[in-house]
C-alpha atoms as a PDB file:
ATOM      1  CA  UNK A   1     131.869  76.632 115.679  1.00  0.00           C
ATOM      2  CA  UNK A   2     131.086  79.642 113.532  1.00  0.00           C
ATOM      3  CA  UNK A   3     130.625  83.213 115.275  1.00  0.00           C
ATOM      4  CA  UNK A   4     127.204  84.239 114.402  1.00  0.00           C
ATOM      5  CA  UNK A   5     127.125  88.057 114.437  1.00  0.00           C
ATOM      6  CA  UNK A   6     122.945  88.088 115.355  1.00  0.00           C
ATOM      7  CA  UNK A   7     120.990  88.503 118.563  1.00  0.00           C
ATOM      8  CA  UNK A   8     117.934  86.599 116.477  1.00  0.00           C
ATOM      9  CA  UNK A   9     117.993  83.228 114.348  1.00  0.00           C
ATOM     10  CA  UNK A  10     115.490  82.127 111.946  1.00  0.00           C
ATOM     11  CA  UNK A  11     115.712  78.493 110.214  1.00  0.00           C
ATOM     12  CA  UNK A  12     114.618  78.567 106.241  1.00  0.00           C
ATOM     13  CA  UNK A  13     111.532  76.782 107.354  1.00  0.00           C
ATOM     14  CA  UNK A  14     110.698  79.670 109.273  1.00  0.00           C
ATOM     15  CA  UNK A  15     111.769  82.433 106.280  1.00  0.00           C
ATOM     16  CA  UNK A  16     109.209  80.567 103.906  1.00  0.00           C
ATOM     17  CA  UNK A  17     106.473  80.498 106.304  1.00  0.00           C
ATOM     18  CA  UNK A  18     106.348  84.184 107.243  1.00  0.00           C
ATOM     19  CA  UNK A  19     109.437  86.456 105.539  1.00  0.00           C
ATOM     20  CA  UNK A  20     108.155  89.145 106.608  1.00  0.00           C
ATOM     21  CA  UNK A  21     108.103  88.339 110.547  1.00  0.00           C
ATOM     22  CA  UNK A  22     111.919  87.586 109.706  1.00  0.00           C
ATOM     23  CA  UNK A  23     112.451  90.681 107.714  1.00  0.00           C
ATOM     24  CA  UNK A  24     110.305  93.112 110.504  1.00  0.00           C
ATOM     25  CA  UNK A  25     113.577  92.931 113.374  1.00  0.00           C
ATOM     26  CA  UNK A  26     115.254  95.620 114.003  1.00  0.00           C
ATOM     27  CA  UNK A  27     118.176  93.788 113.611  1.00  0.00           C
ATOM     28  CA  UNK A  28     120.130  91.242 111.555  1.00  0.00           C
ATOM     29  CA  UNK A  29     118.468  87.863 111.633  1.00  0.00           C
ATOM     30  CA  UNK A  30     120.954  84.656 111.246  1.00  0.00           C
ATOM     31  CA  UNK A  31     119.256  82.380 109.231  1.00  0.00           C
ATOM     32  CA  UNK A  32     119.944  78.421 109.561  1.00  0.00           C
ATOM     33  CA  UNK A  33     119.741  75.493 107.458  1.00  0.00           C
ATOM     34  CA  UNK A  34     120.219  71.861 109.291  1.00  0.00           C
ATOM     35  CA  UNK A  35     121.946  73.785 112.448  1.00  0.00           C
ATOM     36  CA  UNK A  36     124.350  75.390 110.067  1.00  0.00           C
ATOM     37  CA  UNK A  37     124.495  79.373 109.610  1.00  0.00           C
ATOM     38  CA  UNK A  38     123.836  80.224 105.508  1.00  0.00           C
ATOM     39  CA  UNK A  39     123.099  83.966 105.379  1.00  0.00           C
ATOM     40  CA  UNK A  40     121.458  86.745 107.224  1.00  0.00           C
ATOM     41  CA  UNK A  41     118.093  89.423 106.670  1.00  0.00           C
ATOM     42  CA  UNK A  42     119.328  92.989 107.921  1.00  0.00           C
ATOM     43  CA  UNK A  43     116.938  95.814 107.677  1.00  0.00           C
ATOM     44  CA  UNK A  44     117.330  97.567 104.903  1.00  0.00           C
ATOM     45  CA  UNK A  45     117.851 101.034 107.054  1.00  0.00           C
ATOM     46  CA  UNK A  46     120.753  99.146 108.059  1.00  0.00           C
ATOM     47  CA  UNK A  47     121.827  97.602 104.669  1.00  0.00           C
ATOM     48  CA  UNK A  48     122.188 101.225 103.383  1.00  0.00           C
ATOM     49  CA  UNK A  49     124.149 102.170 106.441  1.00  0.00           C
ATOM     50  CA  UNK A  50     126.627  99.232 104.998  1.00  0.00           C
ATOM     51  CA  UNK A  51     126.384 100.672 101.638  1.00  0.00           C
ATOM     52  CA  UNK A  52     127.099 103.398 102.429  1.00  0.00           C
ATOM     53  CA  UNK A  53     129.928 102.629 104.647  1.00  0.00           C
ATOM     54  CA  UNK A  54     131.860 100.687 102.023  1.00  0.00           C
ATOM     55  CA  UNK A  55     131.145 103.336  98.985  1.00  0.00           C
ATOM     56  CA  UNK A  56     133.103 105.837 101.953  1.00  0.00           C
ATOM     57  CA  UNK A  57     135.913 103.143 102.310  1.00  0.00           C
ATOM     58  CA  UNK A  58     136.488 103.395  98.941  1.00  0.00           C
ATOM     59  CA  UNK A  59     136.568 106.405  98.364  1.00  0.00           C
ATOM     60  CA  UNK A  60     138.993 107.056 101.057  1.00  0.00           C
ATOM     61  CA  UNK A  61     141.240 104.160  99.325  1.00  0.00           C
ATOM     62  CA  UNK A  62     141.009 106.064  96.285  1.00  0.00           C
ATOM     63  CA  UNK A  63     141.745 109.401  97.612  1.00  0.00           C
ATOM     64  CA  UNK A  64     145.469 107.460  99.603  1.00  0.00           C
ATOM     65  CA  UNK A  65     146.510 106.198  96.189  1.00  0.00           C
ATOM     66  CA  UNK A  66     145.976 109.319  94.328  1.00  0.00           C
ATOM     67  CA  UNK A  67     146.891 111.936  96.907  1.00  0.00           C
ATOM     68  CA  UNK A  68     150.551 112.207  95.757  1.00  0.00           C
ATOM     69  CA  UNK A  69     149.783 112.197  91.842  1.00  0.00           C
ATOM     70  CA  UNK A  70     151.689 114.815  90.479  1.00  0.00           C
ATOM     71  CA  UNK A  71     149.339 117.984  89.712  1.00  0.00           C
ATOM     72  CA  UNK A  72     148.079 118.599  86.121  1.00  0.00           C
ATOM     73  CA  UNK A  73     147.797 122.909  85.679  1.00  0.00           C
ATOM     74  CA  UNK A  74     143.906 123.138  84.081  1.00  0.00           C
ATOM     75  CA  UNK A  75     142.249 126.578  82.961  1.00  0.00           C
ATOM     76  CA  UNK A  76     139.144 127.356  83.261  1.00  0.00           C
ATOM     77  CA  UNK A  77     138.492 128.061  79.885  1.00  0.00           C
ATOM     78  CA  UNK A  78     139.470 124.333  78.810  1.00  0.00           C
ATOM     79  CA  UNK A  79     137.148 123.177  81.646  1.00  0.00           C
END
């Protein structure tokens, strides 16, 4: 059985009858089709959170791959 990560389910039945009832939690909705998980509505406060998260993650992975570069000596003139 699949770990659903959701304190609230929703069929699809349910998401075309009133999306917006689904999409009003506070919280991630699972959303099932014939018993089976296929997706989930999050908040979007909460979707930017994740955004936001992952553009950090990245940037930290960036920042460990370059971090031992050698230096290049720029002026400020050539700037």
């Amino acid at each position: 059985m699949q770990e659903i990560f959701s304190n609230y389910t929703a069929t699809i039945a349910d998401l075309q009858k009133n999306p917006r009832a689904i999409w009003g939690q506070d919280e991630p909705v699972a959303i099932f089709d014939h018993d089976e998980p296929i997706g989930y509505c999050i908040p979007k406060d909460l979707y930017l959170q994740m955004m936001n998260a992952l553009e950090d993650a990245h940037w930290v992975r960036v920042i460990e791959e370059r971090k031992n570069d050698p230096e290049i000596e720029v002026s400020w003139n050539d700037l």
